[in-house]
C-alpha atoms as a PDB file:
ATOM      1  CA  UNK A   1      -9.392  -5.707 -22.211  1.00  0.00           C
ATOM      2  CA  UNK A   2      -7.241  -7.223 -19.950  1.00  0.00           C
ATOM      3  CA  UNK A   3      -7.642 -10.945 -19.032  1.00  0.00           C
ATOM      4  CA  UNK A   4      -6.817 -12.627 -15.625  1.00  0.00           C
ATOM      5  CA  UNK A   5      -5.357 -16.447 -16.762  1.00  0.00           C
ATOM      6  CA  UNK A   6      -4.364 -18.071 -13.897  1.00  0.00           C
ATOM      7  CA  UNK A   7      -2.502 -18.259 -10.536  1.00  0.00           C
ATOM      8  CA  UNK A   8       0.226 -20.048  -8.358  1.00  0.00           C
ATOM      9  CA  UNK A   9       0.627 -20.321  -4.658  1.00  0.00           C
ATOM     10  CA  UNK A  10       4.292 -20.790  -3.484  1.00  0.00           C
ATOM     11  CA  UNK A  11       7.041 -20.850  -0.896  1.00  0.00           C
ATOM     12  CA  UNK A  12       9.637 -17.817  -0.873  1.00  0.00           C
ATOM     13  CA  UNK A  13      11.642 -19.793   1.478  1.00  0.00           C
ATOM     14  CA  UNK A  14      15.195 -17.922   1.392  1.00  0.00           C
ATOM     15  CA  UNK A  15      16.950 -21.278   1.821  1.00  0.00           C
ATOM     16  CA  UNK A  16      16.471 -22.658  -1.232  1.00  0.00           C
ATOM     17  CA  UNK A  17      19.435 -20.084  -2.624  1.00  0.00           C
ATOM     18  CA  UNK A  18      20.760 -19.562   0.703  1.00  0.00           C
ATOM     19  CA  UNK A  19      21.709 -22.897   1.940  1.00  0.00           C
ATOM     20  CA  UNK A  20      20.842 -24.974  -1.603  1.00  0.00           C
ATOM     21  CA  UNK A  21      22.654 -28.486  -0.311  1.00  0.00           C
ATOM     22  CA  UNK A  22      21.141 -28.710   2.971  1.00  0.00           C
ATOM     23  CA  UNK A  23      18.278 -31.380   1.989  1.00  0.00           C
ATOM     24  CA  UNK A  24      18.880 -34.410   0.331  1.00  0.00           C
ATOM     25  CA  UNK A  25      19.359 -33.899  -3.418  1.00  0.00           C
ATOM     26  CA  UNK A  26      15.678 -35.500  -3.996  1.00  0.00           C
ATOM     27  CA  UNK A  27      13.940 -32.918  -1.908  1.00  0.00           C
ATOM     28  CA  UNK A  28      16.155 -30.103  -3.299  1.00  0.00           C
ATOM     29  CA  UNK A  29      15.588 -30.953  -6.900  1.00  0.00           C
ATOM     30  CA  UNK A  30      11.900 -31.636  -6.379  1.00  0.00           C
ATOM     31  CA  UNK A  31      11.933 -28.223  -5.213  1.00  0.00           C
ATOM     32  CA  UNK A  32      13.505 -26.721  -7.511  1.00  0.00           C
ATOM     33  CA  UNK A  33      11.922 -27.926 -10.280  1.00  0.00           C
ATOM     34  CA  UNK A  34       8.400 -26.898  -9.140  1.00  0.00           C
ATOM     35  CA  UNK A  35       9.502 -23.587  -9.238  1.00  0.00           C
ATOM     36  CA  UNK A  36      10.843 -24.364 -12.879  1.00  0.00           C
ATOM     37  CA  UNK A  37       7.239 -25.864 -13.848  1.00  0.00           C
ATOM     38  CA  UNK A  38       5.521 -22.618 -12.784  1.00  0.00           C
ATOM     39  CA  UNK A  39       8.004 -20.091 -14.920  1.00  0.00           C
ATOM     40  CA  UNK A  40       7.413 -22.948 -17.661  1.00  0.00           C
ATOM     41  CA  UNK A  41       3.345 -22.441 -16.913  1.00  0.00           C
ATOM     42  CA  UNK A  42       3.919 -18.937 -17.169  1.00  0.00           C
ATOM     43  CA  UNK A  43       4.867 -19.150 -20.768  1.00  0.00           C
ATOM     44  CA  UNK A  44       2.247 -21.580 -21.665  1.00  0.00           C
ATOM     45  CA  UNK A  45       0.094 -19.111 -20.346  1.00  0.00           C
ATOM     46  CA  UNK A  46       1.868 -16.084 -22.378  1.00  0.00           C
ATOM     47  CA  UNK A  47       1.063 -13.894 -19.354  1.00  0.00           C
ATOM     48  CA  UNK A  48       2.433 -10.220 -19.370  1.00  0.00           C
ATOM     49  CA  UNK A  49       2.269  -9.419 -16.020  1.00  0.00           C
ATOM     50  CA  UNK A  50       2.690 -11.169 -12.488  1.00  0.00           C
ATOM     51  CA  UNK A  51       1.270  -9.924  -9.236  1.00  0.00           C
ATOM     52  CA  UNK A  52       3.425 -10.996  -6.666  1.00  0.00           C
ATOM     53  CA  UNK A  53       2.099 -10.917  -3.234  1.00  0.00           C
ATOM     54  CA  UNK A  54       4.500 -11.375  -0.409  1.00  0.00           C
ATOM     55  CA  UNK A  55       5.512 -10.208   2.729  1.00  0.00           C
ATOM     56  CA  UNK A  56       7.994  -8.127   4.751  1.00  0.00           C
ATOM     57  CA  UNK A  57      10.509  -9.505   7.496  1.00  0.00           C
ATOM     58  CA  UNK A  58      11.767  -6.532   8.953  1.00  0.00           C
ATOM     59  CA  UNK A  59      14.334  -6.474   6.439  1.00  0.00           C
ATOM     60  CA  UNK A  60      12.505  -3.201   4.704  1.00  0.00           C
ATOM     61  CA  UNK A  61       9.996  -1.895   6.897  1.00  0.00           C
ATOM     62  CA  UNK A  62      10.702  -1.906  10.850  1.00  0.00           C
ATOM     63  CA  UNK A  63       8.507  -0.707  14.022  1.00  0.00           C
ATOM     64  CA  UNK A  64       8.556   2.818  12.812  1.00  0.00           C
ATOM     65  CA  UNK A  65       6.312   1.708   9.762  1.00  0.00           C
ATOM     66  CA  UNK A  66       3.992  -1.411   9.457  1.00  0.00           C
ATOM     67  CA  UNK A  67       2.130  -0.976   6.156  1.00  0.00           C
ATOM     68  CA  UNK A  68      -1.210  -3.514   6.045  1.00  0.00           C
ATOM     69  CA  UNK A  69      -0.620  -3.482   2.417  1.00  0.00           C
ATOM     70  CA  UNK A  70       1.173  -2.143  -0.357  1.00  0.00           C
ATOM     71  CA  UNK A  71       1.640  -1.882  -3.865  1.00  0.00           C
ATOM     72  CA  UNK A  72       4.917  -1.170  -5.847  1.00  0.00           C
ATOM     73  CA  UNK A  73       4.202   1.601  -8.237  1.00  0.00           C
ATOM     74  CA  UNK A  74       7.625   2.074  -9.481  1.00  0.00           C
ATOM     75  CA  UNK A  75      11.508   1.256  -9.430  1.00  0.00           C
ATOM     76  CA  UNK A  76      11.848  -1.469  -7.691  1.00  0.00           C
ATOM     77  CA  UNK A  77      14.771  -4.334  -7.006  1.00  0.00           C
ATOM     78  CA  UNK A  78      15.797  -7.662  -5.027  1.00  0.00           C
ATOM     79  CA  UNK A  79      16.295  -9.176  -2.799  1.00  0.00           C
ATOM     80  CA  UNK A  80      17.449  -6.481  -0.251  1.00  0.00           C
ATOM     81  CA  UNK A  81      19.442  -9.367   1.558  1.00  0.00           C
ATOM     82  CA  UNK A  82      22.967 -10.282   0.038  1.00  0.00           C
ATOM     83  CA  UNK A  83      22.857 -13.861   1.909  1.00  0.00           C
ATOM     84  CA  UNK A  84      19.969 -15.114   0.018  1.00  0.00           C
ATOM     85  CA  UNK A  85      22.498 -15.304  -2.430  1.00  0.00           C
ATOM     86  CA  UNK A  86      20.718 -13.825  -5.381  1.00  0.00           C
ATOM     87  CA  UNK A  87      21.883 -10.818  -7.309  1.00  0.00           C
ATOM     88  CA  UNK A  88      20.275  -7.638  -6.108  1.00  0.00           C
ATOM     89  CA  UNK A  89      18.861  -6.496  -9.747  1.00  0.00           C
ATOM     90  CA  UNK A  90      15.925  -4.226 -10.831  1.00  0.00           C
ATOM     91  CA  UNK A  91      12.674  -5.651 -11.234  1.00  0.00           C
ATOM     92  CA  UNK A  92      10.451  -4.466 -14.657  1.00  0.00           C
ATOM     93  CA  UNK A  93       7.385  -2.986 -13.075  1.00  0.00           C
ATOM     94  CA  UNK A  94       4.175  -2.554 -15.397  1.00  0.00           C
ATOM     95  CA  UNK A  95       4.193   1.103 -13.613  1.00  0.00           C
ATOM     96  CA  UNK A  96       0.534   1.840 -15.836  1.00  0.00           C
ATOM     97  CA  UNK A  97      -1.573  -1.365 -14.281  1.00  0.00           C
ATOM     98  CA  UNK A  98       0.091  -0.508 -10.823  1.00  0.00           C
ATOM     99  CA  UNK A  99      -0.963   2.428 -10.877  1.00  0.00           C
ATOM    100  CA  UNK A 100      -4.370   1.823 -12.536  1.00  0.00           C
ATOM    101  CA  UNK A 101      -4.909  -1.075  -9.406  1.00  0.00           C
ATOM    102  CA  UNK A 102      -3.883   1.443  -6.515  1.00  0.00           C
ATOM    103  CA  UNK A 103      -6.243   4.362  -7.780  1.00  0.00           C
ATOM    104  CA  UNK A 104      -8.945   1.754  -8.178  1.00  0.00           C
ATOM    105  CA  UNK A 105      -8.579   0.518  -4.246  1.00  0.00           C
ATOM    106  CA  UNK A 106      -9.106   4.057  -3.301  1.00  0.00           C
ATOM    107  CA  UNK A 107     -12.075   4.708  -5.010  1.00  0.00           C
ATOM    108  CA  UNK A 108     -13.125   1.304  -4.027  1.00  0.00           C
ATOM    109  CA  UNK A 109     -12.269   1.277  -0.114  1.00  0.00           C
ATOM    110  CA  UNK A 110      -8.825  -0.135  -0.197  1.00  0.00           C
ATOM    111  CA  UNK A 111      -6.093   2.115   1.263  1.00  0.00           C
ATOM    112  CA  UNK A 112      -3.131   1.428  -0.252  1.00  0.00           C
ATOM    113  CA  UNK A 113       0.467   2.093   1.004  1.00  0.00           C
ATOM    114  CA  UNK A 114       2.200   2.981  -2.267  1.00  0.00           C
ATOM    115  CA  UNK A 115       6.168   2.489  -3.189  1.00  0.00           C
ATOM    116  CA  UNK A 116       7.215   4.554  -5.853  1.00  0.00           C
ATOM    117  CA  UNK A 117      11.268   3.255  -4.942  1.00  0.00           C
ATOM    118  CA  UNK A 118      11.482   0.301  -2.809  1.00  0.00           C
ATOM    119  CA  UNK A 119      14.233  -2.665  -2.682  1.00  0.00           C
ATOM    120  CA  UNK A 120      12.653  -5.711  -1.942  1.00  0.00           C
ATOM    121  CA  UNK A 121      13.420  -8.881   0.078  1.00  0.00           C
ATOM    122  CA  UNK A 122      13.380 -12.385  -0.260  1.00  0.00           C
ATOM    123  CA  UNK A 123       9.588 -13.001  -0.384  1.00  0.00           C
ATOM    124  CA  UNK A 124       8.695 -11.409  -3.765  1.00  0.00           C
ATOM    125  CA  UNK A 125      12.360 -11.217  -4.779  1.00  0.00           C
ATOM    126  CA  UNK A 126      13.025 -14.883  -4.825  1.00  0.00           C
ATOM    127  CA  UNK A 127       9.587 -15.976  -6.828  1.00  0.00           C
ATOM    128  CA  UNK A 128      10.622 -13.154  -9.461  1.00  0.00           C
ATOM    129  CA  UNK A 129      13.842 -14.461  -9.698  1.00  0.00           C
ATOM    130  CA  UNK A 130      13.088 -18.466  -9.900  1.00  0.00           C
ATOM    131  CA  UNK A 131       9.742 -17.821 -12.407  1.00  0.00           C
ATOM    132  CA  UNK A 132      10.087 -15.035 -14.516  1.00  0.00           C
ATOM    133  CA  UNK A 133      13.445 -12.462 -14.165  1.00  0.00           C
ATOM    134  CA  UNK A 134      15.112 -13.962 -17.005  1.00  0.00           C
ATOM    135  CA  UNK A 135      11.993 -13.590 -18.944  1.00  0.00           C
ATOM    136  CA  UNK A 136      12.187 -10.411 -20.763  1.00  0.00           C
ATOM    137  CA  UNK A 137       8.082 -10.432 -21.303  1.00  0.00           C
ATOM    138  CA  UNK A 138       6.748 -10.217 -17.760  1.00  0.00           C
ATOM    139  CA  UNK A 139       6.729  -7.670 -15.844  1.00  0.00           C
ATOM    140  CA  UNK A 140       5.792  -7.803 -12.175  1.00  0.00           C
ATOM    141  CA  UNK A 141       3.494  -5.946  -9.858  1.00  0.00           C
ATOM    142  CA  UNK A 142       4.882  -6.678  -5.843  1.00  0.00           C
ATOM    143  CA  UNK A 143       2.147  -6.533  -3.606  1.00  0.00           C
ATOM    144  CA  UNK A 144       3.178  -6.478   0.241  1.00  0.00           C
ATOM    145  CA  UNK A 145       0.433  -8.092   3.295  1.00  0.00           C
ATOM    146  CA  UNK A 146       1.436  -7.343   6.552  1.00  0.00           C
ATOM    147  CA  UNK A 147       1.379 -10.985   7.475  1.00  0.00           C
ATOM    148  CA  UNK A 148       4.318 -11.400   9.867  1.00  0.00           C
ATOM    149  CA  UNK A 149       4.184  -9.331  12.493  1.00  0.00           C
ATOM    150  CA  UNK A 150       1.317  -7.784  14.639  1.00  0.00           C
ATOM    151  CA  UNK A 151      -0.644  -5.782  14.228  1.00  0.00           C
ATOM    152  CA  UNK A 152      -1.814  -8.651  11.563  1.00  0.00           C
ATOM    153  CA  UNK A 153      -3.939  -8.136   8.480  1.00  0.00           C
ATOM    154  CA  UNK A 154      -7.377 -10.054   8.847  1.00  0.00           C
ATOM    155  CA  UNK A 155      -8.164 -12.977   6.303  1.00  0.00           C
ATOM    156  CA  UNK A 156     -11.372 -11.901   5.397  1.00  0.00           C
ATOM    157  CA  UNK A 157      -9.397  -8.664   4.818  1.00  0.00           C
ATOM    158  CA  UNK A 158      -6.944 -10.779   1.863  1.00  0.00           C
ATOM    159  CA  UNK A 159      -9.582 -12.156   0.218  1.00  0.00           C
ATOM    160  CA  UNK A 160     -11.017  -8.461  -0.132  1.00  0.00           C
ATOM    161  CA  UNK A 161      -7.641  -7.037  -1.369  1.00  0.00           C
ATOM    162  CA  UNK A 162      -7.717  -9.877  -3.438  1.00  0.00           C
ATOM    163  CA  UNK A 163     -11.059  -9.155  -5.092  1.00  0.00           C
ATOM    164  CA  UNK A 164     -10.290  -5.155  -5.514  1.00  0.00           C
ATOM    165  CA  UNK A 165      -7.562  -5.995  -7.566  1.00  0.00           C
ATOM    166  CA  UNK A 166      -9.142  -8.946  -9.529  1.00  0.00           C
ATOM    167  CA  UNK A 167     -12.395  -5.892 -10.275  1.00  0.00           C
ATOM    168  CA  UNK A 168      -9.078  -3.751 -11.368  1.00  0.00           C
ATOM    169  CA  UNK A 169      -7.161  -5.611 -13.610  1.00  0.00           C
ATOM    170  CA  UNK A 170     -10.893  -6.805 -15.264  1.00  0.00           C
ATOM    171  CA  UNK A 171     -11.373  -2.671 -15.607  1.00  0.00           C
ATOM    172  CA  UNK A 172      -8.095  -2.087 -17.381  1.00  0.00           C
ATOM    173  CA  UNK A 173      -8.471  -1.347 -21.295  1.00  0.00           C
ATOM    174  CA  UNK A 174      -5.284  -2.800 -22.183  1.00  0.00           C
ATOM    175  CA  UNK A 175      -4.363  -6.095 -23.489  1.00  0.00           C
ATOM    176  CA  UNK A 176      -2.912  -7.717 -20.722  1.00  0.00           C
ATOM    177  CA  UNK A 177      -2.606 -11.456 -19.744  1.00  0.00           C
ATOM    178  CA  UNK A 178      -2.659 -11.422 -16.214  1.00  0.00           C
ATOM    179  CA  UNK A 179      -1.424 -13.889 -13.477  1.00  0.00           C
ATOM    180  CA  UNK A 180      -0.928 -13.926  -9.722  1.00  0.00           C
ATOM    181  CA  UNK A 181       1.590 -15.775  -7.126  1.00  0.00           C
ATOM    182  CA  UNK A 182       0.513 -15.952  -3.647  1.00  0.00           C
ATOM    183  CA  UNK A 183       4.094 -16.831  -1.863  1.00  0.00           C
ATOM    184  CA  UNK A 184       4.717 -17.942   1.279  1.00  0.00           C
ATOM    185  CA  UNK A 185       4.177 -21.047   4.084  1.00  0.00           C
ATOM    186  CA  UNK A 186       3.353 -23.276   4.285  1.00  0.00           C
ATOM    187  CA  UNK A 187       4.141 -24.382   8.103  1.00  0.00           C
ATOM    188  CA  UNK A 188       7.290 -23.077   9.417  1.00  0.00           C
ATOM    189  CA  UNK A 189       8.694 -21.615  13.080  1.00  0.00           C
ATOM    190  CA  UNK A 190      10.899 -18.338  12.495  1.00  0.00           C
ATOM    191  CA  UNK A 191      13.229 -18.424  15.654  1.00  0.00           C
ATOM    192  CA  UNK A 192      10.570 -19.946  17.518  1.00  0.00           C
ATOM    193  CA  UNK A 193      11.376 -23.278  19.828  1.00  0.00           C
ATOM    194  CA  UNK A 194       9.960 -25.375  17.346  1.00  0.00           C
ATOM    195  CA  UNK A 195      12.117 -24.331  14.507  1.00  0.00           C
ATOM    196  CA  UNK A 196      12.709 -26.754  12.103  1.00  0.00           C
ATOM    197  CA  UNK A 197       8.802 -28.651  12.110  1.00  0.00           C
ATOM    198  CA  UNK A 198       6.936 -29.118   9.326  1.00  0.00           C
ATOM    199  CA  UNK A 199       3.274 -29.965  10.136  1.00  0.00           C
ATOM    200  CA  UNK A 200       2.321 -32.127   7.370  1.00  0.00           C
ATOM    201  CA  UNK A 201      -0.671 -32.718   8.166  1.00  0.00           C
ATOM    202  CA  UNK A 202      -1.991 -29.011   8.548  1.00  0.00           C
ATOM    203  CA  UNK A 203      -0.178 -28.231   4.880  1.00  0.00           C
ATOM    204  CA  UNK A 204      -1.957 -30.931   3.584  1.00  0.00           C
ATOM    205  CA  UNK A 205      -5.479 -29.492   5.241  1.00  0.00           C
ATOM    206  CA  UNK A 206      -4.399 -26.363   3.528  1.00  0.00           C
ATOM    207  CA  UNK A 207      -3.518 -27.585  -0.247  1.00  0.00           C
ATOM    208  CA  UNK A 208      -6.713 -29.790   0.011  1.00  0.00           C
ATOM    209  CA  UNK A 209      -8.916 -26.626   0.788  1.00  0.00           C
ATOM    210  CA  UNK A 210      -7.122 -25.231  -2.259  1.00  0.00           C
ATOM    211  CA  UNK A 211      -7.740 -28.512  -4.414  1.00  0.00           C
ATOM    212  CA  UNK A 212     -11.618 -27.985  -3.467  1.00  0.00           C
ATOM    213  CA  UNK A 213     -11.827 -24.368  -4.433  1.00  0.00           C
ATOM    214  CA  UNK A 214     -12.853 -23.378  -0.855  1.00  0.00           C
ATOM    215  CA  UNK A 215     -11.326 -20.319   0.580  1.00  0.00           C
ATOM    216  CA  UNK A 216     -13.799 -20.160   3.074  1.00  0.00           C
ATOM    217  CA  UNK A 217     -12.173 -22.586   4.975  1.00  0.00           C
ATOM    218  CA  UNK A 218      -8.537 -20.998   5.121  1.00  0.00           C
ATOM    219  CA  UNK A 219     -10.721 -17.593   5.528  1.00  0.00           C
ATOM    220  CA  UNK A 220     -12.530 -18.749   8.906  1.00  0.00           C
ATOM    221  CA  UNK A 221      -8.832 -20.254  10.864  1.00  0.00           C
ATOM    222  CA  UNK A 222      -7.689 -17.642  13.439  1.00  0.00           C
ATOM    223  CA  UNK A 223      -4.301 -16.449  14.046  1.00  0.00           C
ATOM    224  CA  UNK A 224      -4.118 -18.184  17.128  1.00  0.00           C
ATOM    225  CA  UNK A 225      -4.595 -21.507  15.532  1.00  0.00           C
ATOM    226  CA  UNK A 226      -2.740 -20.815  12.750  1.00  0.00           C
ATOM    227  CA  UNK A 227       0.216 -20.012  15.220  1.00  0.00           C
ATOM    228  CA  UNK A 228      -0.377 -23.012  16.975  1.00  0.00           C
ATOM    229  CA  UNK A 229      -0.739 -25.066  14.144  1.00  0.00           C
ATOM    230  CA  UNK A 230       1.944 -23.805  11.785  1.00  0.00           C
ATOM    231  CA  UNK A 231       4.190 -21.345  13.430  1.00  0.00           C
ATOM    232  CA  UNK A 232       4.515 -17.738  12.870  1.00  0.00           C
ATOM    233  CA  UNK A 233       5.506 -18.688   9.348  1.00  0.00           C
ATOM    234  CA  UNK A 234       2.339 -20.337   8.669  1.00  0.00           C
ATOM    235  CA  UNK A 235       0.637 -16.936   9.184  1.00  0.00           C
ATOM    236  CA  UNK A 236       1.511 -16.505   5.640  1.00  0.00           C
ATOM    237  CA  UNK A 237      -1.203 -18.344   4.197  1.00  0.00           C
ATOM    238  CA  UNK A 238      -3.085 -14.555   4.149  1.00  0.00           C
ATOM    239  CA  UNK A 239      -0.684 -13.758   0.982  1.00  0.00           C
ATOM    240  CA  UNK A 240      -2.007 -16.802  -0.278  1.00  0.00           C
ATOM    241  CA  UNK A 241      -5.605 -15.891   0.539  1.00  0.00           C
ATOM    242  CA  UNK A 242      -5.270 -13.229  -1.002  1.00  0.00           C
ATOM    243  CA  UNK A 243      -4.497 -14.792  -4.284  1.00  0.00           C
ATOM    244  CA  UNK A 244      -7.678 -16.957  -3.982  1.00  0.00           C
ATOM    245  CA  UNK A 245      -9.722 -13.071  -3.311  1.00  0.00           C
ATOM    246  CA  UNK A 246      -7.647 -12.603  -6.797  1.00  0.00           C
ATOM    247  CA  UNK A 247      -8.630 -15.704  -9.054  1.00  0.00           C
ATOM    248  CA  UNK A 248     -11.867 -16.138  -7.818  1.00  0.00           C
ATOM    249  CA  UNK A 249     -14.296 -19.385  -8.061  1.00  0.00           C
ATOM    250  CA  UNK A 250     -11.069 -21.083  -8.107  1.00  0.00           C
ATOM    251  CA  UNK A 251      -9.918 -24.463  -7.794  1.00  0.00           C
ATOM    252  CA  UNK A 252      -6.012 -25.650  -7.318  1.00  0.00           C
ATOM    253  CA  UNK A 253      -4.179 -27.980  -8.505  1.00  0.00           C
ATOM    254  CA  UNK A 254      -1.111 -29.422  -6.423  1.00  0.00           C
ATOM    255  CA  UNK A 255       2.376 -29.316  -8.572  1.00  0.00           C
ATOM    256  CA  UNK A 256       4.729 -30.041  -5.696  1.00  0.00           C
ATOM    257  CA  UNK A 257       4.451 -30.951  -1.716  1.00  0.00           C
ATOM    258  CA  UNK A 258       7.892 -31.049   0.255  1.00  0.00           C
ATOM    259  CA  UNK A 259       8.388 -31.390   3.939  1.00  0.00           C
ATOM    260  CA  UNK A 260      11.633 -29.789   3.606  1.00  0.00           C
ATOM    261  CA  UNK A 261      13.067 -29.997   7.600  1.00  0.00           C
ATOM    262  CA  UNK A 262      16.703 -28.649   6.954  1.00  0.00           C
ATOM    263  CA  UNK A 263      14.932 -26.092   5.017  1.00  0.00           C
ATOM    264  CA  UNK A 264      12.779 -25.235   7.726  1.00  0.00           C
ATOM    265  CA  UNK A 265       9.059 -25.110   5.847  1.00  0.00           C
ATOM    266  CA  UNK A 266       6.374 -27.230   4.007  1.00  0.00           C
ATOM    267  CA  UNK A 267       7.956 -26.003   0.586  1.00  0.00           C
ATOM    268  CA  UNK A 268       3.566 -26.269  -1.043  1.00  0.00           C
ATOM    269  CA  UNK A 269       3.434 -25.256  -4.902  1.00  0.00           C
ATOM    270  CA  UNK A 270      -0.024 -24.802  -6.377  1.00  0.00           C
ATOM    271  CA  UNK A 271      -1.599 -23.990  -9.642  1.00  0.00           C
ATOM    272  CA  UNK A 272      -4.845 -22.212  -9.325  1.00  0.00           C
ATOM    273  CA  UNK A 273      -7.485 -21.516 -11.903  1.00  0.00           C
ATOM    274  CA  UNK A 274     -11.020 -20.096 -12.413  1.00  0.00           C
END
């Protein structure tokens, strides 16, 4: 039977490979390093498989095509954008649980945009590349949440997704160890006027929520006060939800805050477990 051990919630802030020297070398590092302490947690936690919900930025999908959500079923590689300054290589996809989690949404009310070939960008790309590429015994499930651009995915919708694939992976007959990264956020302004703001004290509402195990919370904010709160990039907080929907009864534990300015985002890293 397969087993669901854990989760993470983090940013998939290009920048950090893009533009690597623009913070101080204390911010940077601490940075950094969180992401090193999750791949490190992923080993402790000898998990197989990682579902790694993110989100598109126009880079693969455009106005002609808007998918709510999707799920990467086959090949699949990243990042689709040469200045994030990663190599563009091909992902190892556990094609059988993929495929075992999209049937289950449709017989269970979740309709599923499916990728049988996709190139990814930065927002599962990076994570996959920082926690686990160079690991040879985790493979990766993307999962995509229309959470950037209207029309938006609901919360209460996330936490849903979130659930169906949690009842999947707990159908699945095989022996896999299980583990989920919700990326994104925390507040951040994509080419907005405030650009460069980091609300510290709305990231910190957010990883406290977290802390307590309380999704209901992050569940019941509205876009419009998200917006207003955290900027367009703080929107992202729905791939986190999502997560959450995933672990279930959850509570988090914070591994890393930075108010990264020159890096444009409250860079939040969280361990999250049933």
């Amino acid at each position: 039977m397969a087993e669901i051990v854990g989760g993470f919630l983090l940013p998939h802030d290009p920048l950090v490979t893009a533009d690597p020297d623009a913070p101080s070398k204390e911010q940077g590092d601490a940075v950094r390093n969180a992401f090193k302490h999750v791949a490190k947690r992923l080993e402790e936690l000898a998990v197989d498989t990682v579902i790694v919900v993110g989100d598109d930025h126009y880079t693969v999908f455009g106005p002609q095509c808007l998918p709510r959500c999707l799920i990467v079923i086959g090949d699949a590689a990243g990042p689709i954008e040469p200045w994030v300054r990663l190599p563009q290589e091909p992902f190892r996809i556990n094609q059988p649980l993929a495929e075992h989690i999209m049937q289950h949404g449709f017989d269970n009310g979740i309709d599923w945009a499916v990728a049988k070939s996709i190139t990814l960008d930065h927002s599962t790309s990076l994570p996959i590349h920082l926690c686990f590429q160079d690991k040879p015994g985790i493979s990766a499930i993307p999962v995509l949440i229309n959470s950037g651009v209207e029309p938006l995915i609901p919360n209460r919708r996330c936490y849903q997704i979130g659930q169906a694939m949690r009842e999947a992976v707990l159908a699945w007959d095989g022996p896999e160890r299980v583990a989920i990264i919700g990326t994104g956020g925390i507040s951040h302004w994509v080419g907005m006027k405030e650009m460069g703001r980091v609300n510290v004290e709305w990231d910190q509402m957010i990883m406290a929520a977290v802390e307590r195990g309380d999704a209901e919370a992050i569940i019941a904010l509205s876009d419009d006060e998200i917006i207003r709160e955290s900027g367009n990039g703080g929107l992202e907080i729905k791939n986190w939800i999502v997560a959450l929907g995933f672990v279930d009864r959850f509570r988090g534990e914070v591994i890393e805050y930075q108010a990264v300015h020159e890096w444009v985002t409250g860079c939040g890293f969280m361990e999250i477990a049933a």
